[in-house]
N, C-alpha and C. Protein backbone atom coordinates (compact mmCIF):
# COMPACT_ATOMS: atom_id res chain seq x y z
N UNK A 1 0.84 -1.18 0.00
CA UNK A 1 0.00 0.00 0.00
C UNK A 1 0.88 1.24 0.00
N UNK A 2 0.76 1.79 -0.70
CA UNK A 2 1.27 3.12 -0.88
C UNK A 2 1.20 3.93 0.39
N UNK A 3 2.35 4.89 0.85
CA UNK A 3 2.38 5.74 2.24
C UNK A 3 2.02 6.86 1.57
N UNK A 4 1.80 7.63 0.34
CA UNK A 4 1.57 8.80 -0.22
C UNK A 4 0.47 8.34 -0.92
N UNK A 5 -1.03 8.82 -1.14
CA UNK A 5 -2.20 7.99 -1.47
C UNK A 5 -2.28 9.04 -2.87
N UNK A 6 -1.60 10.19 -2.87
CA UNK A 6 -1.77 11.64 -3.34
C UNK A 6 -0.63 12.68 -3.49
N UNK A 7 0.35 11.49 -4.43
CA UNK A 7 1.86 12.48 -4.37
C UNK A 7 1.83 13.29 -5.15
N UNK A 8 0.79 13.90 -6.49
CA UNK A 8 1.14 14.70 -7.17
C UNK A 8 -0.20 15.60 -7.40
N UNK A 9 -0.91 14.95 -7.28
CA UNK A 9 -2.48 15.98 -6.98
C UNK A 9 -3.01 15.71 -8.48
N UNK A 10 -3.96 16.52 -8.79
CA UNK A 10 -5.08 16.59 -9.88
C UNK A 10 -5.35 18.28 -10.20
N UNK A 11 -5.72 18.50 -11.49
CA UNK A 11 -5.79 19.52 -11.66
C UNK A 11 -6.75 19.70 -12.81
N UNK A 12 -8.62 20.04 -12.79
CA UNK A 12 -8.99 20.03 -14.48
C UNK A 12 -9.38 21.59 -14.61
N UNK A 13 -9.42 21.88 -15.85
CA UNK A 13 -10.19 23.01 -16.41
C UNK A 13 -10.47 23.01 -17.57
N UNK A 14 -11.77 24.15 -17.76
CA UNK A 14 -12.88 24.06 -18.30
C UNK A 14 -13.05 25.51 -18.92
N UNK A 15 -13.16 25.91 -19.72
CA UNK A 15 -13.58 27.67 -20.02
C UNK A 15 -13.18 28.29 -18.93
N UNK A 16 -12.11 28.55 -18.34
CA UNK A 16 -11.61 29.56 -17.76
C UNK A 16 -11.40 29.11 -16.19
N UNK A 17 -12.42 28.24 -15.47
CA UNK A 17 -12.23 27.90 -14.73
C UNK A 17 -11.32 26.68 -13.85
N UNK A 18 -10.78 26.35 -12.88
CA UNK A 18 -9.99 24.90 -12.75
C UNK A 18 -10.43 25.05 -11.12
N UNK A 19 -9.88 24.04 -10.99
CA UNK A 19 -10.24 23.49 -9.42
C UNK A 19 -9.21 22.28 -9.36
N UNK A 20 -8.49 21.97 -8.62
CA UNK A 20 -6.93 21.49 -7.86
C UNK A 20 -7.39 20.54 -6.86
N UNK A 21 -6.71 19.27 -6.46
CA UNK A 21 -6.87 18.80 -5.37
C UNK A 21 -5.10 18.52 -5.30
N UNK A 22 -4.85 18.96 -3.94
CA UNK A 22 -3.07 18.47 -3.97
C UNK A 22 -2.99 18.07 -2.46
N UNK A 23 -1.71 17.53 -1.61
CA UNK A 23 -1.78 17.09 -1.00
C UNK A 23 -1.43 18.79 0.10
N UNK A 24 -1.17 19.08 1.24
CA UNK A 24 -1.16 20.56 2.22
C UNK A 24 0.49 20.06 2.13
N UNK A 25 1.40 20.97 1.58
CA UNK A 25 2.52 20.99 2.08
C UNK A 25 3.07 21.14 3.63
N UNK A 26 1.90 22.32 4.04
CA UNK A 26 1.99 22.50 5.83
C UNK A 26 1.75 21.37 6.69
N UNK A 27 0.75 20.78 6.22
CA UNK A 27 0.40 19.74 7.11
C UNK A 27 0.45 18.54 6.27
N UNK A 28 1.19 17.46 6.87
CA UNK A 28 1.16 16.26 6.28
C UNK A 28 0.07 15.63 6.67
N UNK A 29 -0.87 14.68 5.34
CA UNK A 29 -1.93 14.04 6.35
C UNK A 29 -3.30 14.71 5.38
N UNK A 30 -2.76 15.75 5.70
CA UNK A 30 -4.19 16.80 5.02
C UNK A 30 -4.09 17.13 3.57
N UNK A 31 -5.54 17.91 2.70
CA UNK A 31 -5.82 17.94 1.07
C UNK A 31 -6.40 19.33 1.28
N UNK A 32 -5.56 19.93 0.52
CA UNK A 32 -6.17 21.30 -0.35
C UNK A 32 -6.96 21.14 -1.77
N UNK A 33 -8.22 21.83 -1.76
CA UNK A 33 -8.89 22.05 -3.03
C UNK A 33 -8.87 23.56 -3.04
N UNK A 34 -8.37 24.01 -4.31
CA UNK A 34 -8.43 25.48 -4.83
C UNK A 34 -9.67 25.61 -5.84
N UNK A 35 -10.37 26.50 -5.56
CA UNK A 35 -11.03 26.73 -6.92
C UNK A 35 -10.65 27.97 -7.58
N UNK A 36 -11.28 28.57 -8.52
CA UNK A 36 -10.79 29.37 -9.57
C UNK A 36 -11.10 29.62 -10.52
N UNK A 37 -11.78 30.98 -10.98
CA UNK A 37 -11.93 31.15 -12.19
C UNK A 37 -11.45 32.58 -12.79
N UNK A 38 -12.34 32.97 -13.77
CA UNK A 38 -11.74 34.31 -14.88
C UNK A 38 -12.09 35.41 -14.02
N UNK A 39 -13.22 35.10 -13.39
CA UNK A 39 -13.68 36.19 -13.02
C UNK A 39 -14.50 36.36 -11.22
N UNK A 40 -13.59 35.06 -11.22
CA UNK A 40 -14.46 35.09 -9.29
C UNK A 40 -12.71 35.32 -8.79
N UNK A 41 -12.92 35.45 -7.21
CA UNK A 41 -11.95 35.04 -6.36
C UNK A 41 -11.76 33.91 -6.07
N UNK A 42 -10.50 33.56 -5.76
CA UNK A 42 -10.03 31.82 -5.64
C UNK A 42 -10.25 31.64 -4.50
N UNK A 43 -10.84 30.16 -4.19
CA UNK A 43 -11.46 29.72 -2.88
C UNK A 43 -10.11 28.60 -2.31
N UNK A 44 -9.73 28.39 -1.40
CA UNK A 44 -9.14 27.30 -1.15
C UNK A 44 -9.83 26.60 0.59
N UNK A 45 -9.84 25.29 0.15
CA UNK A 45 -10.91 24.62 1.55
C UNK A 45 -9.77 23.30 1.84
N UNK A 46 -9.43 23.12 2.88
CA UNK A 46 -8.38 22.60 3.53
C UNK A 46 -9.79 20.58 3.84
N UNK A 47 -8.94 19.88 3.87
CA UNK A 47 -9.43 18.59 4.54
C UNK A 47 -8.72 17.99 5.30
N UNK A 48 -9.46 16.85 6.23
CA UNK A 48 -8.56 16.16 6.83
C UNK A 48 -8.29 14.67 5.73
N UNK A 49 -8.97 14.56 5.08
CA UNK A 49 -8.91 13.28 4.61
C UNK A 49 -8.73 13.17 3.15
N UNK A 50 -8.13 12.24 2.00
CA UNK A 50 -8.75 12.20 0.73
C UNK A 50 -9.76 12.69 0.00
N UNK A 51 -10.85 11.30 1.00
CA UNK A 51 -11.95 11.29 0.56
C UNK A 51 -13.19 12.65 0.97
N UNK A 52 -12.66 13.06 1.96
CA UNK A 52 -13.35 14.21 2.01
C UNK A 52 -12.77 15.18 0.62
N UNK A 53 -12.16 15.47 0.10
CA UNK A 53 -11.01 16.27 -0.65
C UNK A 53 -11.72 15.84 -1.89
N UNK A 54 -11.93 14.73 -2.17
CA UNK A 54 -11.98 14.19 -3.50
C UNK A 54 -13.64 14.30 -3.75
N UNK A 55 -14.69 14.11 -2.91
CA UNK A 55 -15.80 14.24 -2.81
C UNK A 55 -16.04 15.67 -2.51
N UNK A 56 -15.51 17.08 -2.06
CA UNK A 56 -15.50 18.22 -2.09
C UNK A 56 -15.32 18.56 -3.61
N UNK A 57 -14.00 18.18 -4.31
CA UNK A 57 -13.70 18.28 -5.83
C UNK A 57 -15.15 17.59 -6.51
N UNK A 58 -15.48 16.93 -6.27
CA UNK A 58 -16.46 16.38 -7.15
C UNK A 58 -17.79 17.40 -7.12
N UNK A 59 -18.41 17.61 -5.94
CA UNK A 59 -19.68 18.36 -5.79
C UNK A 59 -18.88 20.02 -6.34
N UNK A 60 -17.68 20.45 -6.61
CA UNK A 60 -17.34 22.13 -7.13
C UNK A 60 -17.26 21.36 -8.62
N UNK A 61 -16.81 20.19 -9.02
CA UNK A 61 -16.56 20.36 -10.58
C UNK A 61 -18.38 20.23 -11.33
N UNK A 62 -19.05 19.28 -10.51
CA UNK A 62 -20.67 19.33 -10.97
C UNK A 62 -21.39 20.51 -10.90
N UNK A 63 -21.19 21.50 -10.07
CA UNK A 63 -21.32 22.86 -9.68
C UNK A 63 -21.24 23.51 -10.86
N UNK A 64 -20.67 23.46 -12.09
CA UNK A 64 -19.91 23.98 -12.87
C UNK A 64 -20.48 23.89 -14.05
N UNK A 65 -21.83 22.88 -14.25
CA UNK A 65 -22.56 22.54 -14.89
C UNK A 65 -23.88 23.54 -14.69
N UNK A 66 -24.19 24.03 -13.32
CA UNK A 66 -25.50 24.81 -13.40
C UNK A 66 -25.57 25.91 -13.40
């Protein structure tokens, strides 16, 4: 089993916008999601877990649809 679940992160975009999942350089353990676009301010929301991280990324990239 892998000790790094998330060594290099994810990154998509779409017409202007992207949204990031990487691992917290500050804190080992923990997941940053950035969001981002042309014309908003960039959000960044800290996790304790992956799956919280990865299921946060999922409900901002569907977001993106309405």
């Amino acid at each position: 089993m892998a000790t790094r679940p998330l060594a290099f992160g994810l990154r998509f975009r779409h017409q202007g916008r992207s949204v990031e999942v990487r691992a917290d350089a500050r804190a080992p353990g923990r997941y940053v999601v950035e969001r981002s676009g042309r014309r908003t301010k960039s959000e960044r929301r800290e996790h304790a877990s992956l799956g919280e991280a990865l299921t946060d990324f999922a409900r901002i990239w569907r977001g993106r649809l309405h």
